[in-house]
C-alpha atoms as a PDB file:
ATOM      1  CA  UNK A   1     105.050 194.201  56.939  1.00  0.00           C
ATOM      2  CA  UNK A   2     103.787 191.288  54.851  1.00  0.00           C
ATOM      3  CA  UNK A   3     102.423 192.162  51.179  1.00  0.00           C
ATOM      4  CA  UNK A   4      98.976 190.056  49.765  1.00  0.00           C
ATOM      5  CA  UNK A   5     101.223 187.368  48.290  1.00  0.00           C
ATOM      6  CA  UNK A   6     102.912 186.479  51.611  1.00  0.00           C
ATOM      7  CA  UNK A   7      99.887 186.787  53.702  1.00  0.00           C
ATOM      8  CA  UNK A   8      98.304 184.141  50.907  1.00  0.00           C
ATOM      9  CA  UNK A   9     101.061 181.832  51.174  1.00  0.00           C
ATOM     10  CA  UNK A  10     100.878 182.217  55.133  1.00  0.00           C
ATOM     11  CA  UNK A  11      97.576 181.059  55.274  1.00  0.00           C
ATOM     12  CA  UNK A  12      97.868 178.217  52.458  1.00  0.00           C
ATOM     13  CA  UNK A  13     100.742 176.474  54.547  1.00  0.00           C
ATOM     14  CA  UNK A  14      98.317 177.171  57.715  1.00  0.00           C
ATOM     15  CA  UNK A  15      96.023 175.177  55.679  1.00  0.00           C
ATOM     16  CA  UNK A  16      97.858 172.467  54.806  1.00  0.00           C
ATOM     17  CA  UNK A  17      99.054 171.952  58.237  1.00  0.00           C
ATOM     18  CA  UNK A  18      95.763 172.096  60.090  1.00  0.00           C
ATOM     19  CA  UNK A  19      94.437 169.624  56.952  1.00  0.00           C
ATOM     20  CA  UNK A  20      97.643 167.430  57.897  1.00  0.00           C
ATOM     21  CA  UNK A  21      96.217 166.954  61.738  1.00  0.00           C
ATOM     22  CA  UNK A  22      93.163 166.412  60.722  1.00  0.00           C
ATOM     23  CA  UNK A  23      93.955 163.241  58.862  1.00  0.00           C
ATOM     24  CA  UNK A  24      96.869 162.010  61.145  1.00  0.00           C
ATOM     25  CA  UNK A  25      94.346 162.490  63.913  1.00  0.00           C
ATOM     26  CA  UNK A  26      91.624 160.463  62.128  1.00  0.00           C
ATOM     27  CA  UNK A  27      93.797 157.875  60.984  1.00  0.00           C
ATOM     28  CA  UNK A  28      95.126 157.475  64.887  1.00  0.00           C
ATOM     29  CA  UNK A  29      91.390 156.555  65.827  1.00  0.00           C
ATOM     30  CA  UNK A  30      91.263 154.410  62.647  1.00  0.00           C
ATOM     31  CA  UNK A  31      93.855 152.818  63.396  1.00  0.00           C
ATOM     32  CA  UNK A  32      92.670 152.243  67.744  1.00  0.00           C
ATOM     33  CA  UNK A  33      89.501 151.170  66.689  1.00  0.00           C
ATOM     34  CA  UNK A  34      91.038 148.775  64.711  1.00  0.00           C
ATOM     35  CA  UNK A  35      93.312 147.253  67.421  1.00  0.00           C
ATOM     36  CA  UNK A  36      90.414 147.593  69.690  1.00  0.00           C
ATOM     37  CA  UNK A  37      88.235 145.483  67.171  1.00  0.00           C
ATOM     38  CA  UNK A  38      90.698 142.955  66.405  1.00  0.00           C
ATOM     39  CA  UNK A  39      91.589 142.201  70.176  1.00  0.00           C
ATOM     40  CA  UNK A  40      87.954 142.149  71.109  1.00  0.00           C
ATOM     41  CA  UNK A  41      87.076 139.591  67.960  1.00  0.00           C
ATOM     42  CA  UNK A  42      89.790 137.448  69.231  1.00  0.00           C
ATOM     43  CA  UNK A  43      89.204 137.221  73.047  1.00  0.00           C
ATOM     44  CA  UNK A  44      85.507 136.610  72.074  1.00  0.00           C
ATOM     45  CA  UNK A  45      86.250 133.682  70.103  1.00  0.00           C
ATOM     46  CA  UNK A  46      88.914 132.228  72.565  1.00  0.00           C
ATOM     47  CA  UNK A  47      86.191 132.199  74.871  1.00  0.00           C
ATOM     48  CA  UNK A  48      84.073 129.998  72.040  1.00  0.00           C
ATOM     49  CA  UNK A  49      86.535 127.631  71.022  1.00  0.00           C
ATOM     50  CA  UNK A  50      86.002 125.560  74.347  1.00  0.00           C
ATOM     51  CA  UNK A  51      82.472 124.665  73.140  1.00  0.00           C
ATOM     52  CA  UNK A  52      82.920 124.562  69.381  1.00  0.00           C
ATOM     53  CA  UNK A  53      86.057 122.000  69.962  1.00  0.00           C
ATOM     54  CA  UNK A  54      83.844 119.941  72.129  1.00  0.00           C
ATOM     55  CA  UNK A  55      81.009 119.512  69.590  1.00  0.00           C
ATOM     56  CA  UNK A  56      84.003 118.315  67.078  1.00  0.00           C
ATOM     57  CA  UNK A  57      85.095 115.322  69.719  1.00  0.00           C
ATOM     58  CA  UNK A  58      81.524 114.695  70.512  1.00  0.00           C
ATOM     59  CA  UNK A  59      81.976 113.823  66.595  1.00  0.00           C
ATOM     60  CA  UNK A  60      84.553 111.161  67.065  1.00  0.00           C
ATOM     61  CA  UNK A  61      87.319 112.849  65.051  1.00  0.00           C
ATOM     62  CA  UNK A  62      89.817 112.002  67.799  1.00  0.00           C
ATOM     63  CA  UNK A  63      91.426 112.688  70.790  1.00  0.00           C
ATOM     64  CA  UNK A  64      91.353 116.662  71.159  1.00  0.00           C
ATOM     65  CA  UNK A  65      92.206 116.885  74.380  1.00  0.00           C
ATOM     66  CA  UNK A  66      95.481 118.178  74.090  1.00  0.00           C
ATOM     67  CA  UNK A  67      94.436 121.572  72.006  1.00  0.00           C
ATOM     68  CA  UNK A  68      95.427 124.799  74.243  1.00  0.00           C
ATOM     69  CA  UNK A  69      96.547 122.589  77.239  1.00  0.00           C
ATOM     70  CA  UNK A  70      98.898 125.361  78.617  1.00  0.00           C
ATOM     71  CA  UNK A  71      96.957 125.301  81.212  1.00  0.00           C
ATOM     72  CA  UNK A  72      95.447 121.961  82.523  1.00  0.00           C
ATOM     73  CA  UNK A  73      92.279 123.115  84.386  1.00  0.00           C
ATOM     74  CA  UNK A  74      91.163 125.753  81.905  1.00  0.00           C
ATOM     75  CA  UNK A  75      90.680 125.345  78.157  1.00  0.00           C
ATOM     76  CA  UNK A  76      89.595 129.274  77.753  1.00  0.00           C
ATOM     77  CA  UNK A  77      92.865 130.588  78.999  1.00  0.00           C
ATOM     78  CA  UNK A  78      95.357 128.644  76.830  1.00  0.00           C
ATOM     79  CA  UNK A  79      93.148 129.851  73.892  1.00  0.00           C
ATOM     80  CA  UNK A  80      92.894 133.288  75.141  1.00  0.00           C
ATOM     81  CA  UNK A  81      96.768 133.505  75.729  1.00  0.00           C
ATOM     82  CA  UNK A  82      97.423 131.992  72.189  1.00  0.00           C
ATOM     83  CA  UNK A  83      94.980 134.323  70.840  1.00  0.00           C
ATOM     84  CA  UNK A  84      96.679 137.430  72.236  1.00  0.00           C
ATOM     85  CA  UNK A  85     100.040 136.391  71.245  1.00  0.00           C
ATOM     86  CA  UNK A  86      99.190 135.641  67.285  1.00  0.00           C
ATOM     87  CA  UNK A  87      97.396 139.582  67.335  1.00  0.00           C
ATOM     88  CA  UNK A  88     100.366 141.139  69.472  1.00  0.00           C
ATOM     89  CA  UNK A  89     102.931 138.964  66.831  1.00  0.00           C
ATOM     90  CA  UNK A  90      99.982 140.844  63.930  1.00  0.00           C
ATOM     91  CA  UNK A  91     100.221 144.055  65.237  1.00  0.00           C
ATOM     92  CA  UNK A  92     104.015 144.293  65.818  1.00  0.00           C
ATOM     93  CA  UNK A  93     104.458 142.916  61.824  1.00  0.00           C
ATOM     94  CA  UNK A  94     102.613 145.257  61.029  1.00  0.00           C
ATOM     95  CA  UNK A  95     103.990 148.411  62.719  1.00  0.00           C
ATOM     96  CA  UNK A  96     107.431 147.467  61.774  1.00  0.00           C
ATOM     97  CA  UNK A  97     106.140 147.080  57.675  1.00  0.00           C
ATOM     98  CA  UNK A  98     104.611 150.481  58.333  1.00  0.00           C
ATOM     99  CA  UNK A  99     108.228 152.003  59.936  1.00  0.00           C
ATOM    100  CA  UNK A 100     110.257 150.435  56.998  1.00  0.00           C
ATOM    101  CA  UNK A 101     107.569 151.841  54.247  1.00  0.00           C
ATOM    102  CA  UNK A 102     107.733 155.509  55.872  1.00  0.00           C
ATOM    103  CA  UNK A 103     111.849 154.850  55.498  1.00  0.00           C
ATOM    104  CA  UNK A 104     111.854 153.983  52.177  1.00  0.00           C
ATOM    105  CA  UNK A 105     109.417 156.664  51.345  1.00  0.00           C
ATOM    106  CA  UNK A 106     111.646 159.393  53.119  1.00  0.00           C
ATOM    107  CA  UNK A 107     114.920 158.254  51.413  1.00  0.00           C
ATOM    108  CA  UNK A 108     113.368 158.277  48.289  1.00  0.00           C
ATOM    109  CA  UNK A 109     112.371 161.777  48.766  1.00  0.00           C
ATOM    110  CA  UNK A 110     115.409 163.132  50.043  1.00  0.00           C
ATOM    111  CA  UNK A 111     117.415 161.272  47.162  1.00  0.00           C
ATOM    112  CA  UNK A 112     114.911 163.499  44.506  1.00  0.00           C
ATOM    113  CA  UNK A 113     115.803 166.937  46.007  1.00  0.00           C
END
């Protein structure tokens, strides 16, 4: 049988840990909404840059036709293929500076007890 104190300390940790999902499980859609965001933003602009980089050689700056020539018959897919590689190259910097922050973090704490 559990006396008051227990029963209080029971439901305080029960707290805590429902508290703990709550903002784990926020910060997971924080942090998809961001991806989402940041992959639609750049896919919408690859498929802009054709026309904006057009209206700078209609400006005689110089020969631009060598920008995103991966591919030879389509401008928008050499700048939605660089696109997606500079925000998978984001994301996976900044996962990995996340990873070795939580590791430091947890070292330090096990080195205070």
């Amino acid at each position: 049988m559990l006396n008051t104190e227990e029963r209080v300390s029971a439901v305080k940790l029960r707290v805590e840990k429902i508290e703990k999902e709550k903002r784990q499980r926020r910060m997971g859609m924080l942090s998809l909404g961001s991806v989402a965001f940041g992959l639609v933003f750049l896919v919408g602009l690859s498929f802009l840059m054709p026309s904006i980089m057009s209206a700078f050689s209609k400006l005689e700056t110089g020969n631009l036709s060598y920008v995103a020539s991966m591919f030879s018959q389509s401008e928008i897919l050499g700048y939605v293929l660089i696109s997606f590689l500079a925000f998978a190259l984001g994301v996976s910097l900044t996962i990995l500076a996340y990873k070795l922050n939580q590791r430091a973090k947890a070292e330090q704490e096990s080195g205070d007890d």
